[in-house]
PDB file of N, CA and C in Angstrom:
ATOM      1  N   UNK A   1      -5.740   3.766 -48.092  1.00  0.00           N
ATOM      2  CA  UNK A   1      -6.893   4.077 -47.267  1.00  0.00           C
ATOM      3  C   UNK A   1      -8.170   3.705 -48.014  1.00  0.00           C
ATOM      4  N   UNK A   2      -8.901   3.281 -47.249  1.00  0.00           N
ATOM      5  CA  UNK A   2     -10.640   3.106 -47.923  1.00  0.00           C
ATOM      6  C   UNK A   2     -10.799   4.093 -49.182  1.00  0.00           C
ATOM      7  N   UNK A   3     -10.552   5.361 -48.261  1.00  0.00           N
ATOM      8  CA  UNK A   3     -11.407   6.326 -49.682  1.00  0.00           C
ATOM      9  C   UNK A   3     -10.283   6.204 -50.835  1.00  0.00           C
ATOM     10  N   UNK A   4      -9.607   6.008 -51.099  1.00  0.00           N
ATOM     11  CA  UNK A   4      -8.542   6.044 -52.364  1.00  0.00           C
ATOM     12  C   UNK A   4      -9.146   4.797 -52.991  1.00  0.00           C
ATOM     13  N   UNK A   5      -9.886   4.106 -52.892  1.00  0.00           N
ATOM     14  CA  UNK A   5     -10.524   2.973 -54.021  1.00  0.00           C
ATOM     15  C   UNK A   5     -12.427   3.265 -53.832  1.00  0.00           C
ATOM     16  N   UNK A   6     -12.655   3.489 -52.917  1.00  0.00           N
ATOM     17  CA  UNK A   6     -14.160   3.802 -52.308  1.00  0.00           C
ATOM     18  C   UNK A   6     -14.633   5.059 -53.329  1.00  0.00           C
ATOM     19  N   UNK A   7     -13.851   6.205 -53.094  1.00  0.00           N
ATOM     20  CA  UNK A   7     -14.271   7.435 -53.655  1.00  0.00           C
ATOM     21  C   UNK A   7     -13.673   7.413 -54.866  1.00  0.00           C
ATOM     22  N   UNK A   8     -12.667   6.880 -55.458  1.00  0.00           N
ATOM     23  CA  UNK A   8     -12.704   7.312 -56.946  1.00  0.00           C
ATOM     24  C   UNK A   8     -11.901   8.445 -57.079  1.00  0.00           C
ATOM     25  N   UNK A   9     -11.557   9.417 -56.381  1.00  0.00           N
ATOM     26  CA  UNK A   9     -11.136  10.705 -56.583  1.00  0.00           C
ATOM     27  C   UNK A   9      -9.963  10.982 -56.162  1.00  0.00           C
ATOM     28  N   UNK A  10      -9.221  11.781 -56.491  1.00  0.00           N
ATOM     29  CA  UNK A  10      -7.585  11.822 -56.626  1.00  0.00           C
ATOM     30  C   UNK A  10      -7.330  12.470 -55.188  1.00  0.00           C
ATOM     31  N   UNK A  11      -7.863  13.065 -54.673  1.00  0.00           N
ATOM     32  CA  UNK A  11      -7.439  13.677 -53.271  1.00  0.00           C
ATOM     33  C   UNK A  11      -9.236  13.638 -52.298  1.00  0.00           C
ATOM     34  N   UNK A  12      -8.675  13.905 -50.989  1.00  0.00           N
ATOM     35  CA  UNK A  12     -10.214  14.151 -50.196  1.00  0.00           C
ATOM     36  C   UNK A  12      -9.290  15.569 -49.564  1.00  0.00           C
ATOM     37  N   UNK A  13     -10.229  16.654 -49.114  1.00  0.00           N
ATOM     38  CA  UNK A  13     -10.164  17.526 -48.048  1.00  0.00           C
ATOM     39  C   UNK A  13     -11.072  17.707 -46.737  1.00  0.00           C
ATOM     40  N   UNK A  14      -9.807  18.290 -45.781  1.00  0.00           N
ATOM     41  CA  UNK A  14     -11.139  18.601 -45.083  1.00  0.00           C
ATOM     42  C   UNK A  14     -10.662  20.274 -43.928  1.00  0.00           C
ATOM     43  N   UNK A  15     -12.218  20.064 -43.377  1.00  0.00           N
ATOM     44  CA  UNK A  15     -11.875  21.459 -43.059  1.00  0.00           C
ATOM     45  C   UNK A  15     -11.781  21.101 -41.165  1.00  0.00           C
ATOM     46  N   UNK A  16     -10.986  22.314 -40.733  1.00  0.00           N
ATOM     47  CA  UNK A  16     -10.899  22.141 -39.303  1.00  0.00           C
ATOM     48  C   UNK A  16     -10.687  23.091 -38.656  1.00  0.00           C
ATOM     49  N   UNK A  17     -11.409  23.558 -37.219  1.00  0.00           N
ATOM     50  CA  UNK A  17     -10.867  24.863 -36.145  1.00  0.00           C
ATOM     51  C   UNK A  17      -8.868  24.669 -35.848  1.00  0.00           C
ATOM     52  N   UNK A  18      -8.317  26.046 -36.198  1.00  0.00           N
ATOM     53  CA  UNK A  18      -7.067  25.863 -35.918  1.00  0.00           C
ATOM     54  C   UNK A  18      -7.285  25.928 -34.415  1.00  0.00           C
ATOM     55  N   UNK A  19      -8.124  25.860 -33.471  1.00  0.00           N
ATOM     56  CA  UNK A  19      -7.893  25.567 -32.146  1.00  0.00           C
ATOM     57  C   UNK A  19      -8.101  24.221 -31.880  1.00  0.00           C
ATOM     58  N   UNK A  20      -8.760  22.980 -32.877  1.00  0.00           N
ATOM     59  CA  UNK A  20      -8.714  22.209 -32.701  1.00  0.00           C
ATOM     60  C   UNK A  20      -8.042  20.643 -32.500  1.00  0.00           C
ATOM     61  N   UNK A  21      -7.164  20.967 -31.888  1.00  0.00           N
ATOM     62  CA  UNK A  21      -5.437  20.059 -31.956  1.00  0.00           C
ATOM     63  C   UNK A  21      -5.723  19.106 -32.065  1.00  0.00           C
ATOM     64  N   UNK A  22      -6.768  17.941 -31.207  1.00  0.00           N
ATOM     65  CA  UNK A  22      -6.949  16.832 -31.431  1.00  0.00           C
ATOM     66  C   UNK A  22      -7.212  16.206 -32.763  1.00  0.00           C
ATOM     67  N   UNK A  23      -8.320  17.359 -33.706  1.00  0.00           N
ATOM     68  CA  UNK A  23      -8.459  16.996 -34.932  1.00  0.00           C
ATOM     69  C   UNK A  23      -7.572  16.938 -36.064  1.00  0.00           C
ATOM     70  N   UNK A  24      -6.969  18.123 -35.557  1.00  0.00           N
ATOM     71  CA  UNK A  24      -5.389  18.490 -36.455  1.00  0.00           C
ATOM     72  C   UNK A  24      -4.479  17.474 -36.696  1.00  0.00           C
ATOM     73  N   UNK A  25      -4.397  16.943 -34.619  1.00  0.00           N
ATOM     74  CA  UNK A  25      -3.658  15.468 -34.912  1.00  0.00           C
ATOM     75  C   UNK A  25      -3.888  14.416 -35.967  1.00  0.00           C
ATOM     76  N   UNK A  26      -5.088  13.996 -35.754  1.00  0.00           N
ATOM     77  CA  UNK A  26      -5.846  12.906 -36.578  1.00  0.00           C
ATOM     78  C   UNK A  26      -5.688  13.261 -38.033  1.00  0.00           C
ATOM     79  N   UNK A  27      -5.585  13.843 -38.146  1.00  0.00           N
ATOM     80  CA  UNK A  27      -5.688  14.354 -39.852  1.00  0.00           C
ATOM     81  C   UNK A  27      -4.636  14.466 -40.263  1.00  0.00           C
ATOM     82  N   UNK A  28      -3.786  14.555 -39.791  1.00  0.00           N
ATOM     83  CA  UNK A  28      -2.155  14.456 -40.029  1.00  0.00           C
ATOM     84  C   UNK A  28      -1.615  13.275 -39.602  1.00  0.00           C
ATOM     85  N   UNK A  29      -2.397  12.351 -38.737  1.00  0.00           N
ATOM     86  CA  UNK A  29      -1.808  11.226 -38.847  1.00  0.00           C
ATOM     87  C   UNK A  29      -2.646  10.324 -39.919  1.00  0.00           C
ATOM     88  N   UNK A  30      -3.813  10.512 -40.619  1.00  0.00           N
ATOM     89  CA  UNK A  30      -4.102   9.753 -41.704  1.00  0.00           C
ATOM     90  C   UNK A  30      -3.261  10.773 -43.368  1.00  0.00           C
ATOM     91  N   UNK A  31      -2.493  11.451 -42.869  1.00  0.00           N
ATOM     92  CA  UNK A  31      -1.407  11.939 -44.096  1.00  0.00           C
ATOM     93  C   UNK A  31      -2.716  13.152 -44.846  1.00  0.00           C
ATOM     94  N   UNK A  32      -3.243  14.205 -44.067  1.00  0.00           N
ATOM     95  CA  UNK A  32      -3.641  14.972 -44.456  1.00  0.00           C
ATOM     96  C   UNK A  32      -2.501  16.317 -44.462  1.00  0.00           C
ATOM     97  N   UNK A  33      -2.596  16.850 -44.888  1.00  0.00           N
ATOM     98  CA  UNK A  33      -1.572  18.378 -44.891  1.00  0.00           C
ATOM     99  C   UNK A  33      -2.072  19.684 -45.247  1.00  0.00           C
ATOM    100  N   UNK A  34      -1.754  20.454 -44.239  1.00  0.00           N
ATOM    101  CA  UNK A  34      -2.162  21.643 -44.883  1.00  0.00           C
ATOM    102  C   UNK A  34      -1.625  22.455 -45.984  1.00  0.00           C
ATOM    103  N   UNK A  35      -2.876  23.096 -46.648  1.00  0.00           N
ATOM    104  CA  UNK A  35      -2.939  23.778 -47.433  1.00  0.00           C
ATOM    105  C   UNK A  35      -3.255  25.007 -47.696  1.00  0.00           C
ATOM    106  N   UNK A  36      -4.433  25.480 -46.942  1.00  0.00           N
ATOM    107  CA  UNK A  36      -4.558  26.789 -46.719  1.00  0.00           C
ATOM    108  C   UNK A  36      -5.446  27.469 -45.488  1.00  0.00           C
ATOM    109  N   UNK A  37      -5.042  28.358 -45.053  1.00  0.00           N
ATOM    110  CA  UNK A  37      -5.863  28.961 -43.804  1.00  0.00           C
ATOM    111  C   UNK A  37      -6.901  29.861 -44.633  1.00  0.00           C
ATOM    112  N   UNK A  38      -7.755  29.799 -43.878  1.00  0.00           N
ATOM    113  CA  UNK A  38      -8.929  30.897 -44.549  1.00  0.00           C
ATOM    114  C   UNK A  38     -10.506  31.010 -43.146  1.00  0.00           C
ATOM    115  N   UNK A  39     -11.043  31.647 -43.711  1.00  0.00           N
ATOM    116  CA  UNK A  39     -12.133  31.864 -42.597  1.00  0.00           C
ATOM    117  C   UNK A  39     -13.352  30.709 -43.491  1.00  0.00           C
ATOM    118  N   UNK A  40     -14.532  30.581 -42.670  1.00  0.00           N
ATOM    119  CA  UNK A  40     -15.582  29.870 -42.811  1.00  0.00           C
ATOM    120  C   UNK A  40     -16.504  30.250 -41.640  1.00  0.00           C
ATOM    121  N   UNK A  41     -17.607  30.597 -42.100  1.00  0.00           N
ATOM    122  CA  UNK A  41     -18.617  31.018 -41.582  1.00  0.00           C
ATOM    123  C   UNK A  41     -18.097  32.182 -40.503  1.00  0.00           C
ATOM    124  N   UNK A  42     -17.223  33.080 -41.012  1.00  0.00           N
ATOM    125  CA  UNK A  42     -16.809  33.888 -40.673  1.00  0.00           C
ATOM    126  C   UNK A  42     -15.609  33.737 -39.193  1.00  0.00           C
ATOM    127  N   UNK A  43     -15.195  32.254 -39.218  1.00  0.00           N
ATOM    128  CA  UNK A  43     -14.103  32.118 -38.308  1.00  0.00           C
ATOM    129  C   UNK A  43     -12.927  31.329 -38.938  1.00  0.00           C
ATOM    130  N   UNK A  44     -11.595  31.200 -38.624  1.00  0.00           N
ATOM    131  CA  UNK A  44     -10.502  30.878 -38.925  1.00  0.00           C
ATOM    132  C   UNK A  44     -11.019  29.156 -39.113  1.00  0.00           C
ATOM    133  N   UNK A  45     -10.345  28.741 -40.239  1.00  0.00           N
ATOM    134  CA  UNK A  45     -10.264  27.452 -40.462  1.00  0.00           C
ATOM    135  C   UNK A  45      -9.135  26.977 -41.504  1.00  0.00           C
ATOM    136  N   UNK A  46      -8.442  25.972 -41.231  1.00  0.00           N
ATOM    137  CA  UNK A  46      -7.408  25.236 -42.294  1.00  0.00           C
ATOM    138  C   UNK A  46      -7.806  24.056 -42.955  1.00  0.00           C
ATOM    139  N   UNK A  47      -7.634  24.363 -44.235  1.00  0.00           N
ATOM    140  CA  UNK A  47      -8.031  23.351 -44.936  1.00  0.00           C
ATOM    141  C   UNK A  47      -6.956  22.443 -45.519  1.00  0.00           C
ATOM    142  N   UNK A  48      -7.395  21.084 -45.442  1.00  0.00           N
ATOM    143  CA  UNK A  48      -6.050  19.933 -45.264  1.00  0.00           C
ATOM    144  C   UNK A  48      -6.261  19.233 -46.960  1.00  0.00           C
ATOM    145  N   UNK A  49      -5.466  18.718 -47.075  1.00  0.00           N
ATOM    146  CA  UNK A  49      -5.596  17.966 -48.289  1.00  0.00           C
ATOM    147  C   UNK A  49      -5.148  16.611 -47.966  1.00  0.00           C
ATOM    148  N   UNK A  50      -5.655  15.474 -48.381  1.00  0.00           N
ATOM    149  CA  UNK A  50      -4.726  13.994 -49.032  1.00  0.00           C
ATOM    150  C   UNK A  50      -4.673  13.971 -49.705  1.00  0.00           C
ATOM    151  N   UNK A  51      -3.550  13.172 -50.279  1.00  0.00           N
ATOM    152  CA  UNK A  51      -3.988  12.709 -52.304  1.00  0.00           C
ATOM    153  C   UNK A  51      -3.992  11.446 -52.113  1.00  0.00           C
ATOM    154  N   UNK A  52      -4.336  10.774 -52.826  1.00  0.00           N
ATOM    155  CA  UNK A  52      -4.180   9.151 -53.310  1.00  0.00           C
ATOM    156  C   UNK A  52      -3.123   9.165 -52.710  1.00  0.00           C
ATOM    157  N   UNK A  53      -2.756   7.563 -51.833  1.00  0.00           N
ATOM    158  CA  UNK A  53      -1.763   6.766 -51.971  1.00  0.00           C
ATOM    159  C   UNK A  53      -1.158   7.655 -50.862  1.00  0.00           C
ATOM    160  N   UNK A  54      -1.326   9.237 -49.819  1.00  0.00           N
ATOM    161  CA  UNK A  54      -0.934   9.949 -49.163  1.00  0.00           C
ATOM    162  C   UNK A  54      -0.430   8.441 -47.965  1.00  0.00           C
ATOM    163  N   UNK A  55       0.398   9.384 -47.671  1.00  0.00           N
ATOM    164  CA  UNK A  55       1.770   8.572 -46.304  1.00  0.00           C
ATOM    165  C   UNK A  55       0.058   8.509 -44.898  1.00  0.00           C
ATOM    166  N   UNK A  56       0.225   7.102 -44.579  1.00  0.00           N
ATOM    167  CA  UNK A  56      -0.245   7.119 -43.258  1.00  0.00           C
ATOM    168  C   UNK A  56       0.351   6.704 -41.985  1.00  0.00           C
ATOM    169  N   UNK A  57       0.770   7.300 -41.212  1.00  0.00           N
ATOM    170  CA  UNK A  57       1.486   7.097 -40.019  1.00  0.00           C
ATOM    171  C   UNK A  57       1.234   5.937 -39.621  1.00  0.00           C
TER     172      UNK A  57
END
């Protein structure tokens, strides 16, 4: 992927509404995975990880 030579950095995250399926999709089809549920700004959110070189559908 771009960011694995662009950014330099061993993984990217990101954050997302667990009601948000469409995004969920997308992020799991560029080989993001979850990692942990937690709140943000006081509502539910999952935070995804890639690493380098992560599987892209």
């Amino acid at each position: 992927a771009w960011s694995d030579e662009a950014l330099g950095q061993a993984r990217t995250v990101c954050i997302i509404d667990p009601e948000n399926g469409a995004s969920l999709k997308v992020a799991e089809k560029n080989g993001y995975a979850e990692i942990l549920r937690t709140t943000y700004h006081e509502k539910p959110t999952i935070l995804l990880e890639r690493r380098v070189g992560g599987i892209v559908a």
